[in-house]
Structures are given as structure tokens and as C-alpha cells.
Protein backbone atom coordinates (compact mmCIF):
# COMPACT_ATOMS: atom_id res chain seq x y z
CA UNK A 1 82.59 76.31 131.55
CA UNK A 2 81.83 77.76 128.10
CA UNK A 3 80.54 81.15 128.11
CA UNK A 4 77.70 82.74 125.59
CA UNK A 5 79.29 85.15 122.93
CA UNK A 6 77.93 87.83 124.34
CA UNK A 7 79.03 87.19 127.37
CA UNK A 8 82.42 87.56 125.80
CA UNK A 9 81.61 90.46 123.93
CA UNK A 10 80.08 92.12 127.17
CA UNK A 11 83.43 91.46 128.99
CA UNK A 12 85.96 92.26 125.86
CA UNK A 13 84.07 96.01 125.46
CA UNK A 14 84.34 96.32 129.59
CA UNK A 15 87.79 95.72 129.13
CA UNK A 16 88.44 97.73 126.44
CA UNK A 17 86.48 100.57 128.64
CA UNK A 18 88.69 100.62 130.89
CA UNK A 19 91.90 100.56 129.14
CA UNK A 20 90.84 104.01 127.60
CA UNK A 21 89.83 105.07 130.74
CA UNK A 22 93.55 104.32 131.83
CA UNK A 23 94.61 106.20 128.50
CA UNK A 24 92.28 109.36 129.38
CA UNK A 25 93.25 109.54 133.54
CA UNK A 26 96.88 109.87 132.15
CA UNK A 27 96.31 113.52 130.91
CA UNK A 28 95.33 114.23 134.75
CA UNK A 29 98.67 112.54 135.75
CA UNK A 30 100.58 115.61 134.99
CA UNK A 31 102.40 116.14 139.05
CA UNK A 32 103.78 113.61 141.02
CA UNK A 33 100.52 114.07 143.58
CA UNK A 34 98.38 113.71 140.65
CA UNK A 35 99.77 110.10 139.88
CA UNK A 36 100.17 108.73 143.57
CA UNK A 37 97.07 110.43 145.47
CA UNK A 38 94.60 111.94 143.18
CA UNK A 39 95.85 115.53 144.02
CA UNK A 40 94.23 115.09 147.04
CA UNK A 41 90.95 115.89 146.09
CA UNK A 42 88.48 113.12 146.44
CA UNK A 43 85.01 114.44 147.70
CA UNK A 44 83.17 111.76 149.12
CA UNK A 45 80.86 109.92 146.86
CA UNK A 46 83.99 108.93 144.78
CA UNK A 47 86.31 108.71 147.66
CA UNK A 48 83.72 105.83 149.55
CA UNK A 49 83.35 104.28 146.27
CA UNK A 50 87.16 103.71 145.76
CA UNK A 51 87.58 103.00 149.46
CA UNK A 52 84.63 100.12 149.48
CA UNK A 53 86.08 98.88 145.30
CA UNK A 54 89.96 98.47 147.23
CA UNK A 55 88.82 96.61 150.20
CA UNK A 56 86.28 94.08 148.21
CA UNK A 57 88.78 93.05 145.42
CA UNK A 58 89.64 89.38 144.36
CA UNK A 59 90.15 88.36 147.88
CA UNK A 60 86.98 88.89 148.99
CA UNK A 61 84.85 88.00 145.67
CA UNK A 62 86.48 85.10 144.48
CA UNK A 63 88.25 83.87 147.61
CA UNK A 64 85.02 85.12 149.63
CA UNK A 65 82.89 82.69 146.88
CA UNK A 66 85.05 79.82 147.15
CA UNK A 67 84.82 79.97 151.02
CA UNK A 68 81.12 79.95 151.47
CA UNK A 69 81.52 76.85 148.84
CA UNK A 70 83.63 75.01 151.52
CA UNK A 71 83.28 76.21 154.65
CA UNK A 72 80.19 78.32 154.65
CA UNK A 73 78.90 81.37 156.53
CA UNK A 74 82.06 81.42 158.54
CA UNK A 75 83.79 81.97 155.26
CA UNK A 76 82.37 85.70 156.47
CA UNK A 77 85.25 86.09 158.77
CA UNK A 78 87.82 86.59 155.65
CA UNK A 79 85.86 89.78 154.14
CA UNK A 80 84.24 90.59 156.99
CA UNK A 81 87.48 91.13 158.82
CA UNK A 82 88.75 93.58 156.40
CA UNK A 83 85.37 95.65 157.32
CA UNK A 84 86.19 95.76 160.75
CA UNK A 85 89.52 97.13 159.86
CA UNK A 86 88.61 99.53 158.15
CA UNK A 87 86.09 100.88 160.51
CA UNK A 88 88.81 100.80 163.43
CA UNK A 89 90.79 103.19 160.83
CA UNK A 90 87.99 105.45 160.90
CA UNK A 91 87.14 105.48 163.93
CA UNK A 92 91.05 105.93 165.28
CA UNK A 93 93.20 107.43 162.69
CA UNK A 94 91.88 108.25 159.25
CA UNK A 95 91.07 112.05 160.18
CA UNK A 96 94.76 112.42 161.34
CA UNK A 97 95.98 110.52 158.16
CA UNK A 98 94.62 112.63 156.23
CA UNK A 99 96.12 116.14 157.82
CA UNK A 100 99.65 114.39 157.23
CA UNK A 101 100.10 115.29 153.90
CA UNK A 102 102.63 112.03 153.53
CA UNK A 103 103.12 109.96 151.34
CA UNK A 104 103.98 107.13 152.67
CA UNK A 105 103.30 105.25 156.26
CA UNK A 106 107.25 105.29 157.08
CA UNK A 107 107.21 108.67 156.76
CA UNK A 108 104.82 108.66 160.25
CA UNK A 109 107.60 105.70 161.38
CA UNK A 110 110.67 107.89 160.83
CA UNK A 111 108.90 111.05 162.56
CA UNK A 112 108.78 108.80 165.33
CA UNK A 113 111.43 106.30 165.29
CA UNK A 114 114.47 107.48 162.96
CA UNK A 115 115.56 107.14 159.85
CA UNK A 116 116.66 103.18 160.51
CA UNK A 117 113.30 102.51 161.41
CA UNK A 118 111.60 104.00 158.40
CA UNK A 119 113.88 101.66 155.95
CA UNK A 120 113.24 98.34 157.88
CA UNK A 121 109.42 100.04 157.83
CA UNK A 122 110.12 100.44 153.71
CA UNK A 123 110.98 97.05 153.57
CA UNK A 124 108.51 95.36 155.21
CA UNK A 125 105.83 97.55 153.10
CA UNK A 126 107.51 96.27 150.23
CA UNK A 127 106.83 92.78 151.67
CA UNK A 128 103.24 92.90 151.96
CA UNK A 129 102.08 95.42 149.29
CA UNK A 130 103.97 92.98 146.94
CA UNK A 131 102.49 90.09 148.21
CA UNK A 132 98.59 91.60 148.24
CA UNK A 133 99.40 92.51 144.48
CA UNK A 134 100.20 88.55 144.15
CA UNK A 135 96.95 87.96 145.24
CA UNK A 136 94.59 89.73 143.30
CA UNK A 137 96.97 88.25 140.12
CA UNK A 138 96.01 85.03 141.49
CA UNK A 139 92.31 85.93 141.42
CA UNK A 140 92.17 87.58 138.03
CA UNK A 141 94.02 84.30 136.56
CA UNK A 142 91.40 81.97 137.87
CA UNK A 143 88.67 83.55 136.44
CA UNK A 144 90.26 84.34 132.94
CA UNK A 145 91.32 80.75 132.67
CA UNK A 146 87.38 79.90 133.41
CA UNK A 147 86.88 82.13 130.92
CA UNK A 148 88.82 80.83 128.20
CA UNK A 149 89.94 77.70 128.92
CA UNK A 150 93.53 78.23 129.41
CA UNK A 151 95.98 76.90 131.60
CA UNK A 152 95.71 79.26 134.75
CA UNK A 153 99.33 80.25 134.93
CA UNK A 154 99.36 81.72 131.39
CA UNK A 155 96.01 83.45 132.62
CA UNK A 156 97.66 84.95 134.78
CA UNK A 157 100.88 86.76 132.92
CA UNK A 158 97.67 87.84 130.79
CA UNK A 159 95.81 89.61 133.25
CA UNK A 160 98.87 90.68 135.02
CA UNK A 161 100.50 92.16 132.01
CA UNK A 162 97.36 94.13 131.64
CA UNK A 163 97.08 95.58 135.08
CA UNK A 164 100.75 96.80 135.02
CA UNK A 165 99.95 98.40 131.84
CA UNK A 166 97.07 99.37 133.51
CA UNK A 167 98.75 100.94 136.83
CA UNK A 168 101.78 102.58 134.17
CA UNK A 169 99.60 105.19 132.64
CA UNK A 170 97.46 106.58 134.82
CA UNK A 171 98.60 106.06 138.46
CA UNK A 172 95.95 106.89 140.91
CA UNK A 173 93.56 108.53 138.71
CA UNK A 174 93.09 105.23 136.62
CA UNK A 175 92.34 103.61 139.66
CA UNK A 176 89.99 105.80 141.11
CA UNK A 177 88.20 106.76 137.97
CA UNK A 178 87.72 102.68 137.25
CA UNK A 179 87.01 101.95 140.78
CA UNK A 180 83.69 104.10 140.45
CA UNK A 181 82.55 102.02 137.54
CA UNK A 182 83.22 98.67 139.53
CA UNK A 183 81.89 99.94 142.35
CA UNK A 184 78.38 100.76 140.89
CA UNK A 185 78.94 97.70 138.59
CA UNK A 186 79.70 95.14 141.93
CA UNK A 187 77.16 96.80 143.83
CA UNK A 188 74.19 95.91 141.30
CA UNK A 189 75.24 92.34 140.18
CA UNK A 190 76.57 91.12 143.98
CA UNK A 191 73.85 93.06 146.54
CA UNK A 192 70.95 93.12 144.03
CA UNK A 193 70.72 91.25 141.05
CA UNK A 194 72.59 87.70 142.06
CA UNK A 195 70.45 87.28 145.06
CA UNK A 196 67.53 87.95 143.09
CA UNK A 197 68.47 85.29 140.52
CA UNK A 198 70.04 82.58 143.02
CA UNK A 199 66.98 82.60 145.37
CA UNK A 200 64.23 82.63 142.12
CA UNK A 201 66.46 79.28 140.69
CA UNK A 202 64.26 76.29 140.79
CA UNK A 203 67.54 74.53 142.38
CA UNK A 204 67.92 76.67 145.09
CA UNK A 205 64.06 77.18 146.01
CA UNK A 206 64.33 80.55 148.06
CA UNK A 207 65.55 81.24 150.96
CA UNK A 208 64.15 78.41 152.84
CA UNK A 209 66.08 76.15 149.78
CA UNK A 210 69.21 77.25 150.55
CA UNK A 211 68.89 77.14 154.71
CA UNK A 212 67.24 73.54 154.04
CA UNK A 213 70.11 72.13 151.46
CA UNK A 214 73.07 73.20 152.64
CA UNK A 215 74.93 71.34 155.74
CA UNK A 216 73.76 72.55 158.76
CA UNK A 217 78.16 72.87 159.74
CA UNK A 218 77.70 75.95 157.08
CA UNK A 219 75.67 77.72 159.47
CA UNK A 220 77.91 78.21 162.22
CA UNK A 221 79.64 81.33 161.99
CA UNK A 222 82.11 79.97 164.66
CA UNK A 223 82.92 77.28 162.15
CA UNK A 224 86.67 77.68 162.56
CA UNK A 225 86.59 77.42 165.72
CA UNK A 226 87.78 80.53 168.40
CA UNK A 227 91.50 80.11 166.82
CA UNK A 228 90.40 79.97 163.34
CA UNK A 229 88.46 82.81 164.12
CA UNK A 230 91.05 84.74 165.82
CA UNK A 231 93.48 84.13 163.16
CA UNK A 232 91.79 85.80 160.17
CA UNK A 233 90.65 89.22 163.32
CA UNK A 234 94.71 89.66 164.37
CA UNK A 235 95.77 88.84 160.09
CA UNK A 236 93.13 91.56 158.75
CA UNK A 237 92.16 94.02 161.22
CA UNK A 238 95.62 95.22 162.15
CA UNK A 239 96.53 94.94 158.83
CA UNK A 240 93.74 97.20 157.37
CA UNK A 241 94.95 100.09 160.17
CA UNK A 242 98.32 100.83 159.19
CA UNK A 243 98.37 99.18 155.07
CA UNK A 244 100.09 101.65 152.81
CA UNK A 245 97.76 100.59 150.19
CA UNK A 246 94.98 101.84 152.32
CA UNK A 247 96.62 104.78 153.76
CA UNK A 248 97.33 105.94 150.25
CA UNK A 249 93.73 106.30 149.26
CA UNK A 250 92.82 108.07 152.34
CA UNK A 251 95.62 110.71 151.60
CA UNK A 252 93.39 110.97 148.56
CA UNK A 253 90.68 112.23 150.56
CA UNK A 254 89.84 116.30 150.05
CA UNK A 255 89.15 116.94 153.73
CA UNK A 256 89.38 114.92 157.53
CA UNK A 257 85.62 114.35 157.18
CA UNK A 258 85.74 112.98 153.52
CA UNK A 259 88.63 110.63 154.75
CA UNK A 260 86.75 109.39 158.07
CA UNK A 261 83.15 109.45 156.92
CA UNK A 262 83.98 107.49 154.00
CA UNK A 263 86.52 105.28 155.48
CA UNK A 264 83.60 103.94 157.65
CA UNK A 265 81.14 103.84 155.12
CA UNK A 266 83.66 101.59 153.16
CA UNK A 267 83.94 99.55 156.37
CA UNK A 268 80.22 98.48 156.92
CA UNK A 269 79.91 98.26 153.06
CA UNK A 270 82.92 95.48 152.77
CA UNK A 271 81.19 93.40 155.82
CA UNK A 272 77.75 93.39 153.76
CA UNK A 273 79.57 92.51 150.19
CA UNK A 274 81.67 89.59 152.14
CA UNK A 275 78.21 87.92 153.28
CA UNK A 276 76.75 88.08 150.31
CA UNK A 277 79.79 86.61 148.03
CA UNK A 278 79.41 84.14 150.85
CA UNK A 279 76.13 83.31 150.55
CA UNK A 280 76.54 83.29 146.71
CA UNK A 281 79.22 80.36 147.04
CA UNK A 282 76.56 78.59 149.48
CA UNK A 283 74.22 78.60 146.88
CA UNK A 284 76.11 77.24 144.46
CA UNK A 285 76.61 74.04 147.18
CA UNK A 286 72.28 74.37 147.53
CA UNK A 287 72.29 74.04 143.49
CA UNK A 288 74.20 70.29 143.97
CA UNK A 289 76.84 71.77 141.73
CA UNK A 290 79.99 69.91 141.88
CA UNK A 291 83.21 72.72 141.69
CA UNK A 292 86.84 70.96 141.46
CA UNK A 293 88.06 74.34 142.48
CA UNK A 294 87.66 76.97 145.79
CA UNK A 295 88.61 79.10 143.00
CA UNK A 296 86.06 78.61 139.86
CA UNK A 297 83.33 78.92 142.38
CA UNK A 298 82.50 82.28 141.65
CA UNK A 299 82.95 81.95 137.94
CA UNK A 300 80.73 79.02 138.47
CA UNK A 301 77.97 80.73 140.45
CA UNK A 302 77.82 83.86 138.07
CA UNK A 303 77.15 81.49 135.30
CA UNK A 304 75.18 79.34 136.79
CA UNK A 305 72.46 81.69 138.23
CA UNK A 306 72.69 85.17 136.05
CA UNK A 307 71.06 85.56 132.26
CA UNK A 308 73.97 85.99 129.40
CA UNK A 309 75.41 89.51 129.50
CA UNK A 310 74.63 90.27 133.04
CA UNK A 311 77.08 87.36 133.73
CA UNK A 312 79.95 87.98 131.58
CA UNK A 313 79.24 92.13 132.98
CA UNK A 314 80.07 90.82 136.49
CA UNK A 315 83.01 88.67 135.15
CA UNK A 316 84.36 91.26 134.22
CA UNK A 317 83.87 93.62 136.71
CA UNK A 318 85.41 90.72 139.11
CA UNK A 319 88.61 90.82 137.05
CA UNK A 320 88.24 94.31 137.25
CA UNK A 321 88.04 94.83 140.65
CA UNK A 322 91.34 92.70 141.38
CA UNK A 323 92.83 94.75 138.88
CA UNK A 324 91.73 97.72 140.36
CA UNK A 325 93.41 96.20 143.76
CA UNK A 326 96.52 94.79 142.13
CA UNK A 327 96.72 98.20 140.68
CA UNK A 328 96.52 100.02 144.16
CA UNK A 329 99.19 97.88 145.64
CA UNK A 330 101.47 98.05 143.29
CA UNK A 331 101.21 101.68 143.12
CA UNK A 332 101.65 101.71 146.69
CA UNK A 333 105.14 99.51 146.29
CA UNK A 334 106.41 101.81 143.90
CA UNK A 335 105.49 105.00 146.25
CA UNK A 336 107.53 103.22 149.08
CA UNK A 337 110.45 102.45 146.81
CA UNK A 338 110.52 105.81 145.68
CA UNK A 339 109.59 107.73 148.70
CA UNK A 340 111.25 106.40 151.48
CA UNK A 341 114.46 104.44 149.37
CA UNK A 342 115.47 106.09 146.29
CA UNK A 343 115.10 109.73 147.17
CA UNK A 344 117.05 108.67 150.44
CA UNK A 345 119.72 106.58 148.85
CA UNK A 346 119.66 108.02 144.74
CA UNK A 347 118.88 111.59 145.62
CA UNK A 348 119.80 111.96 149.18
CA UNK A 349 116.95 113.87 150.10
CA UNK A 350 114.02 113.31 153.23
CA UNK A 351 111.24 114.35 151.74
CA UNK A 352 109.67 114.63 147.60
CA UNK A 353 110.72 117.95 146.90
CA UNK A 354 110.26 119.69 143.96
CA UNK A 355 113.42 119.82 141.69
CA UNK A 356 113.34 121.76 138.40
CA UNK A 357 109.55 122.36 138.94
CA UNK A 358 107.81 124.43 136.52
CA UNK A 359 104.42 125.97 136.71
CA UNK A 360 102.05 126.49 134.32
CA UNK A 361 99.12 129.68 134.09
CA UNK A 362 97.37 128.05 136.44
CA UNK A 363 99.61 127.63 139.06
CA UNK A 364 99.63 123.83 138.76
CA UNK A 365 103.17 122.48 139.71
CA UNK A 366 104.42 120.03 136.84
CA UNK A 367 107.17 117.09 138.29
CA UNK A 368 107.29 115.12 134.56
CA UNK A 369 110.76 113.35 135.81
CA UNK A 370 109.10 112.35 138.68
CA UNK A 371 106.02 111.09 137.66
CA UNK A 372 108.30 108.70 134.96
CA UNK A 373 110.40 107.60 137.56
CA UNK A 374 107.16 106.40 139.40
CA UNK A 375 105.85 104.87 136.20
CA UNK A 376 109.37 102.91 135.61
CA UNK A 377 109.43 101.89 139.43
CA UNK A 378 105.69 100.47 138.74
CA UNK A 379 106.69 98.84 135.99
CA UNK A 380 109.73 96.74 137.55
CA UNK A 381 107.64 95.75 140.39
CA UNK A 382 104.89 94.95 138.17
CA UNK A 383 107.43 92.05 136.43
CA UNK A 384 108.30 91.00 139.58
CA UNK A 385 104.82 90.58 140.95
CA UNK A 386 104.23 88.29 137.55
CA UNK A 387 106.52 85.82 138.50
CA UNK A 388 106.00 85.52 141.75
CA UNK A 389 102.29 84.94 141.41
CA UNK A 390 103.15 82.03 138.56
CA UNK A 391 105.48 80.47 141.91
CA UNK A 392 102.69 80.82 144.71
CA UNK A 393 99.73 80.00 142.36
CA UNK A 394 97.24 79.95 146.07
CA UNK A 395 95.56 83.12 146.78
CA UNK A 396 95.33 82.75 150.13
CA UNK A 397 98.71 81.73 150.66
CA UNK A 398 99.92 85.16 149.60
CA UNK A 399 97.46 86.97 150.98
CA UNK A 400 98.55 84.95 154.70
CA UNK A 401 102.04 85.92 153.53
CA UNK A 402 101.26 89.95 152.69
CA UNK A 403 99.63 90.58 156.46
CA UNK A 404 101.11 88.42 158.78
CA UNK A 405 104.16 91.06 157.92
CA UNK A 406 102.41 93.47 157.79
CA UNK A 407 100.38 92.83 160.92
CA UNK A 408 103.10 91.07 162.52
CA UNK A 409 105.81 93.36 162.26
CA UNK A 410 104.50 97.21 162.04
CA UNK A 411 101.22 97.37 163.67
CA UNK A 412 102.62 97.94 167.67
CA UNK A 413 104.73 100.66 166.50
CA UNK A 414 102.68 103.12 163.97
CA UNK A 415 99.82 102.22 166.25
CA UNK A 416 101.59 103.46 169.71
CA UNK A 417 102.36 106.38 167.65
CA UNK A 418 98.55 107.35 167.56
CA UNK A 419 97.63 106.86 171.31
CA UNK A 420 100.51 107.18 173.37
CA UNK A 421 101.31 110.50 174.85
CA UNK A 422 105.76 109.58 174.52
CA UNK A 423 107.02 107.37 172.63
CA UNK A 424 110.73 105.84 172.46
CA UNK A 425 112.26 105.62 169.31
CA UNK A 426 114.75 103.05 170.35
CA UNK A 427 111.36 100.99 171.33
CA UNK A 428 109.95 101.39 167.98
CA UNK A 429 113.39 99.88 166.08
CA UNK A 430 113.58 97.07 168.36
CA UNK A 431 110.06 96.20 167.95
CA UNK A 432 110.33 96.42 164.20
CA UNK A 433 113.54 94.33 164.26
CA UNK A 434 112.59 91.46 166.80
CA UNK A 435 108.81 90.75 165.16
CA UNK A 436 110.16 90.91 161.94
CA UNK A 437 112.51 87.77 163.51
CA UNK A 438 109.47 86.20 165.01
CA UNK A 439 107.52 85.94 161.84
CA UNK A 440 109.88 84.70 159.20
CA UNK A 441 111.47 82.66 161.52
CA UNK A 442 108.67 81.12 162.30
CA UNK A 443 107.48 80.54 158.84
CA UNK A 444 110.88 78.87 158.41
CA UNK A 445 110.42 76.32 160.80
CA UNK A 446 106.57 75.31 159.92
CA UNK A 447 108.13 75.12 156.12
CA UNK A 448 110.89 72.75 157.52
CA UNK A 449 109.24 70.92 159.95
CA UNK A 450 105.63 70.55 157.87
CA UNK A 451 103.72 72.21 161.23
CA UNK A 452 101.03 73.35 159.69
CA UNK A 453 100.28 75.91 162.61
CA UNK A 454 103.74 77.45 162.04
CA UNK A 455 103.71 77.61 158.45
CA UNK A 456 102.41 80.39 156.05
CA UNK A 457 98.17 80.84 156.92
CA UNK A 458 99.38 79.36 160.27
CA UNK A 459 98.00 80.89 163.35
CA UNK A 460 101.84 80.99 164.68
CA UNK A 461 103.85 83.64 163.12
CA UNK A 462 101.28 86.62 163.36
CA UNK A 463 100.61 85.79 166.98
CA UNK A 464 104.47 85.55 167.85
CA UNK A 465 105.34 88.58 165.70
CA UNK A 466 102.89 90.56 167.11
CA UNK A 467 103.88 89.21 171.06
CA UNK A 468 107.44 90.02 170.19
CA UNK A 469 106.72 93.29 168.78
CA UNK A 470 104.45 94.22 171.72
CA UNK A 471 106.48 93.20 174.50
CA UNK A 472 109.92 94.41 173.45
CA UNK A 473 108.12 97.52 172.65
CA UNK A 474 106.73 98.19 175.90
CA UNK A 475 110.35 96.90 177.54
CA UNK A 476 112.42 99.21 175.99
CA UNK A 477 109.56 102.20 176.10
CA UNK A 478 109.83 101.77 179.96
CA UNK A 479 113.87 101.62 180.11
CA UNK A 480 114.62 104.08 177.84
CA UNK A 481 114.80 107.54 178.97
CA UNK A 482 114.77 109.54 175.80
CA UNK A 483 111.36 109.49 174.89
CA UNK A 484 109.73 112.09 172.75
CA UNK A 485 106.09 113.00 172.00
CA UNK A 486 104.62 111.26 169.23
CA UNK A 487 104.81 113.47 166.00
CA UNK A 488 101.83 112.45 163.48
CA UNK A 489 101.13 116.20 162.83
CA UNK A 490 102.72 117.80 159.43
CA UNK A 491 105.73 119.62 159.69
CA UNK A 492 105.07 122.75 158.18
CA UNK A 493 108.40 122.82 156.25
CA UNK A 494 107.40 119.56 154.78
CA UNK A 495 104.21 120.52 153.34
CA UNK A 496 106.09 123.49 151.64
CA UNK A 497 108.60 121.02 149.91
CA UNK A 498 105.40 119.27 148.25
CA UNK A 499 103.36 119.96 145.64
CA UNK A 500 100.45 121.70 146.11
């Protein structure tokens, strides 16, 4: 769909904003905390902004859109169970999070469950912060190829190649400084100004237009029936708890009421952004227009329904906000790979301490070999995450891929870490190890056998992961006689080893 020039020219200056903003955050990207949390200083307007701009990304605008488009309001259940995830976190563990002073989630998994357990735990991060970064590649090439007409594959080393760029200068402060101007940017075109235009359209008719001319299936927010349903609760909500990607931006947080306050806020905010991307791709079905593509629905709708400039402003702040995501996620691979594997097995050391540290009149500790070693890590994983996203080429096949790992495989443990009073290490390995099992294997066999239940986006390998996590867990929790209590506290030496 051709797009007015100044609809271009709105979304080539956006872009061009917020490369410089990446240019300008990497000045604050002087210590390693700097570049992977913020320095831990968020206050809470622009912590809930970047909290609410990493949970709505191109997953839940694009791949939100196309499902209202197909399925409906039930299409709600894919955003709106990455809400409810969030506000579990809040409400369980996002104070405590915070007071960890980690870096990474296997840090909480080897304080538990050993240093074995906190490698397979690397690992599996890898997996799924990976895949998510696929995903949001995914979305940002379908809308740039809408944009200008070019096969969606190349679209998509375009926008990728950009986002690593993107993620290589400024770490964390690029992406929360940019998440505050998609946030505000999301906010006004998706909550305010598209309903406003969809529901004045002469094709729509109002709100009684678009209840009387869609299908009254697209209604039923039980449309996928009580598995379907299930499926996308156990993929996301677990998922959202114990994500590195996630728990990275609440170490960002200033303070434990920052991190839970906004955490939640984030939470009902996602929910209310899912319905109405939703409801957007439900009007575009009202309007009798014809989409070839889940995936050109939102590009579609945007054009359809908002005046030139507003509509190439919200293109681009959709592109932006997967980028913003992508970002995230692959910042959150490369603190994984760097944290938990090559300072174990390059360095030999537990924790990021500070080596050859120098400190300037302000007391400000500088880590410049660090903070490169992040930015090449980012930067190989960034490649990586190219090609694979040219292979998958479905968003929500990766993004089925990313949690039922992630959901699958580490949720029992970090969560019995949180509420149980003793846990058993030797529990927490096993329960990694066997789920693990359970998932790809499973995937194996729905690839070979073409059962669609077993297969990636199945309801199979997330529900057997997770049973084979669970019960093994709780087996060898009950045999095992060297149980210890849970440590999700800071160690006091290892807040001294990091920067402050």
C-alpha cells in the first residue's frame, strides 16, 4: 500500500531521531551498569514507561492487529496475557528483584541450585531471549516491506541491521531514553487518536458499526476454546515472571517501590493496549477490507483510518517499538553470555567485578573493557538473530518457540525459590534438566510426525515441560535431605564487587 510523502518523511526524521538519540545515550554508557541497567536509577514515570514500551512491542501491535483481523476479541488473550504476567511479577517478586543487585536471573538459580544449574539456566535464557529478539525482527520486517514495497526478508536484514546498531551504542540507556518517546508516541495514536478515527469512518459507522459488521464468532472471548485459552495463560504468564529481558529492566528500577508500583502499572497498561490493537484489527474486518496477510493488518489499518503524517508517525513508532524490544532482548542475551558464561569460563570469576577500574572526580567507577566486550557480545548475537529471523519468517512461531523454554523449563525452579521456605538444589538441576527434555523432545516429535498439538505453538511441549519440571521437582525436594533456605537476598560481598 503506497504511502503519502510525508508519511515517509514523518517516519525517515523519527528514525533519524532516534538514531541520535542512540548516538547521545552512549556518552551515559560510560560503566558496565550504565550500559546493561541504567545505573539503576529509573524513577518511576520513566521506569513504567519503559516497562509498559517492552511488554507492548511487535508482538502485541502487529501480531495483536493481525489477530483481532482473524480471530477477533479473543485475539486479547495474546497481549493480554503478557499483562497478567506482569502484574503476577509485581505482585510476587519485583520488590525482591530489585534488592538483588544481579544481573542476571541465573545468578538467583546458582544461589539456589549450583553452579551446573546456573549454565543449563544460561542456556536456556539464551534460547528464549534469542528467539523473542527473532520476533520483533519479524514484526519490524513486515511493516517496512509495507512500507516500501520490498520483499519482506530483505526488510528485515534492514531493520535488523539497524536495531543492532541500535542496541551497540547505547545499551540500556538507548533503550530507555527511546522507549519514553514510543511510549507517549503509542499511547496517543493506539488509546486515543485511532479509535477516534476508526469509529468516525463512514465504513465502520461507530461503535454500533463495528459490533453490527463483524462476525458475531469475533465476539467470544473464549474463541479458542478453554485449551486455546490455556495455552497462550501457561506460554505468557510464567514467562513474563522469571524473563531476563524483563528482570533486567526492573533491576533498572531506583527503589523496591519504583520496581513494583511500576511493574503493575505496566501490567494493567499492556492488557488495555492489547484490546485496543485488537479492536483496531476488527475494524479493519468492519471496513470490508480484504488483507492477504495476519501481518500487513496493522500497516493496513493505520493507513486506512489515520490522516497522512499521523499514520506514517505511528508506523514508525510501531517499528520503533519492536526495535525498542529486539533491542532489550538482545541486550539481555549478551548480559547472560557475559555474566553467567564468559566471566565463568574466559575470566574464571563468579561475579562482574571490577578489574583495572578507575574513578573519576566524581567517584563514578569507569569499566571501558567491559562495556566493549558487552557491545562486541551484542553485536555477534545481533548477526545471529538476522539469520535466524530470515529462516523462521512467522512471528508467532518464534515467539511459541522463545517461552515454551522459557516457561517450560525455568519457571518451577526460580519460582520455588521465591515461596518456599527450603529448597533442594539437586531438585532444582533435575527439574531444569528433565523439562528441558520434555519440551524439545516434544517439539521433535510434532515436527516429525506433523501433530500439530506437539509441534512448535502446540499446546504439548509447554504443558509437558512444565509437568516434568514440577513433578521431578517436588520428587527430589521431598527425597533429598540437603536442603537449604532459599537465598534471593544480596550477598553483601557481592554488591561490593559491583559497581556502584
Amino acid at each position: 500500500m503506497a504511502l503519502h510523502p510525508l508519511d515517509l518523511a514523518v517516519i525517515g526524521a523519527y528514525f533519524l531521531a532516534m538514531i541520535g538519540i542512540g548516538f547521545w545515550s552512549m556518552r551515559m554508557a560510560r560503566t558496565r551498569e550504565d550500559y546493561l541497567v541504567a545505573g539503576r536509577r529509573l524513577q518511576f514515570p520513566m521506569f513504567f514507561a519503559c516497562m509498559a514500551a517492552m511488554a507492548v512491542g511487535g508482538a502485541v501491535t502487529v501480531g495483536g492487529t493481525g489477530k483481532g483481523y482473524q480471530d477477533g476479541i479473543a485475539g486479547l488473550w495474546v497481549g493480554g496475557s503478557l499483562g497478567m504476567g506482569l502484574i503476577l511479577l509485581g505482585m510476587l517478586v519485583s520488590s525482591k528483584l530489585n534488592r538483588l543487585r544481579a544481573l542476571s536471573i541465573n545468578e538467583v538459580i546458582e544461589r539456589n541450585y549450583g553452579a551446573t544449574a546456573r549454565v543449563f539456566g544460561a542456556v536456556l535464557t539464551i534460547i528464549y531471549t534469542v528467539a523473542l529478539s527473532v520476533v520483533q525482527v519479524v514484526a519490524m520486517g513486515s511493516i517496512l516491506a509495507g512500507i516500501l514495497g520490498i520483499d519482506t526478508r530483505l526488510a528485515m536484514v534492514y531493520a535488523g541491521l539497524v536495531v543492532v546498531f541500535y542496541t551497540f551504542l547505547g545499551g540500556m540507556w538507548s533503550v530507555t531514553l527511546t522507549d519514553i518517546v514510543q511510549f507517549v508516541i503509542k499511547t496517543l495514536g493506539i488509546l486515543l487518536l485511532a479509535p477516534i478515527f476508526v469509529l468516525a469512518d463512514d465504513r465502520v459507522g461507530g461503535l454500533g458499526g463495528l459490533i453490527d459488521k463483524v462476525p458475531a464468532s469475533h465476539w467470544d472471548l473464549g474463541g479458542y476454546g478453554r485449551m486455546g485459552t490455556l495455552y497462550w495463560i501457561l506460554l505468557y504468564v510464567p514467562g513474563l515472571v522469571i524473563g531476563q529481558d524483563i528482570w533486567q529492566r526492573v533491576f533498572t528500577a531506583k527503589s523496591s517501590r519504583v520496581a513494583q508500583t511500576g511493574t503493575l502499572a505496566a501490567g494493567i497498561y499492556s492488557i488495555v493496549y492489547a484490546l485496543a490493537a485488537v479492536l483496531l484489527g476488527m475494524a479493519v474486518l468492519a471496513a470490508g477490507i480484504k488483507v492477504d496477510k495476519p501481518g500487513l493488518v496493522f500497516e493496513v489499518g493505520v493507513v486506512s483510518f489515520l490522516p497522512m503524517g499521523i499514520a506514517g508517525l505511528l508506523l514508525a513508532a510501531a517499528m520503533a517499538a519492536a526495535m525498542s524490544v529486539a533491542s532489550g532482548t538482545i541486550l539481555a542475551a549478551s548480559t547472560v553470555v557475559y555474566n553467567d558464561l564468559y566471566l565463568r569460563f574466559v575470566r574464571g570469576q563468579k561475579h562482574a567485578e571490577i578489574d583495572e577500574a578507575r574513578t573519576d572526580a566524581e567517584g563514578h567507577v569507569h569499566t571501558a573493557t567491559d562495556v566493549w566486550i558487552n557491545r562486541g557480545i551484542a553485536l555477534a548475537l545481533g548477526v545471529v538473530i538476522i539469520a535466524l529471523s530470515v529462516v523462521i519468517e512467522d512471528i508467532f512461531k518464534a515467539l511459541d518457540l522463545s517461552y515454551a523454554f522459557l516457561s517450560g523449563c525455568v519457571f518451577v525452579p526460580v519460582f520455588a525459590a521465591f515461596v518456599l521456605k527450603r529448597v533442594s538444589p539437586r531438585a532444582g538441576l533435575v527439574s531444569l534438566a528433565l523439562s528441558f527434555l520434555g519440551v524439545a523432545s516434544t517439539m521433535v516429535y510434532g515436527r516429525v510426525s506433523g501433530a500439530a498439538d506437539y509441534s512448535i505453538g502446540g499446546n504439548y511441549p509447554i504443558m509437558i515441560g512444565m509437568a516434568l519440571g514440577l513433578v521431578s521437582y517436588v520428587v527430589v525436594h521431598l527425597v533429598d535431605r540437603d536442603k537449604i533456605a532459599p537465598n534471593v537476598d544480596p550477598d553483601l560481598a557481592d554488591i561490593e564487587e559491583l559497581p556502584v
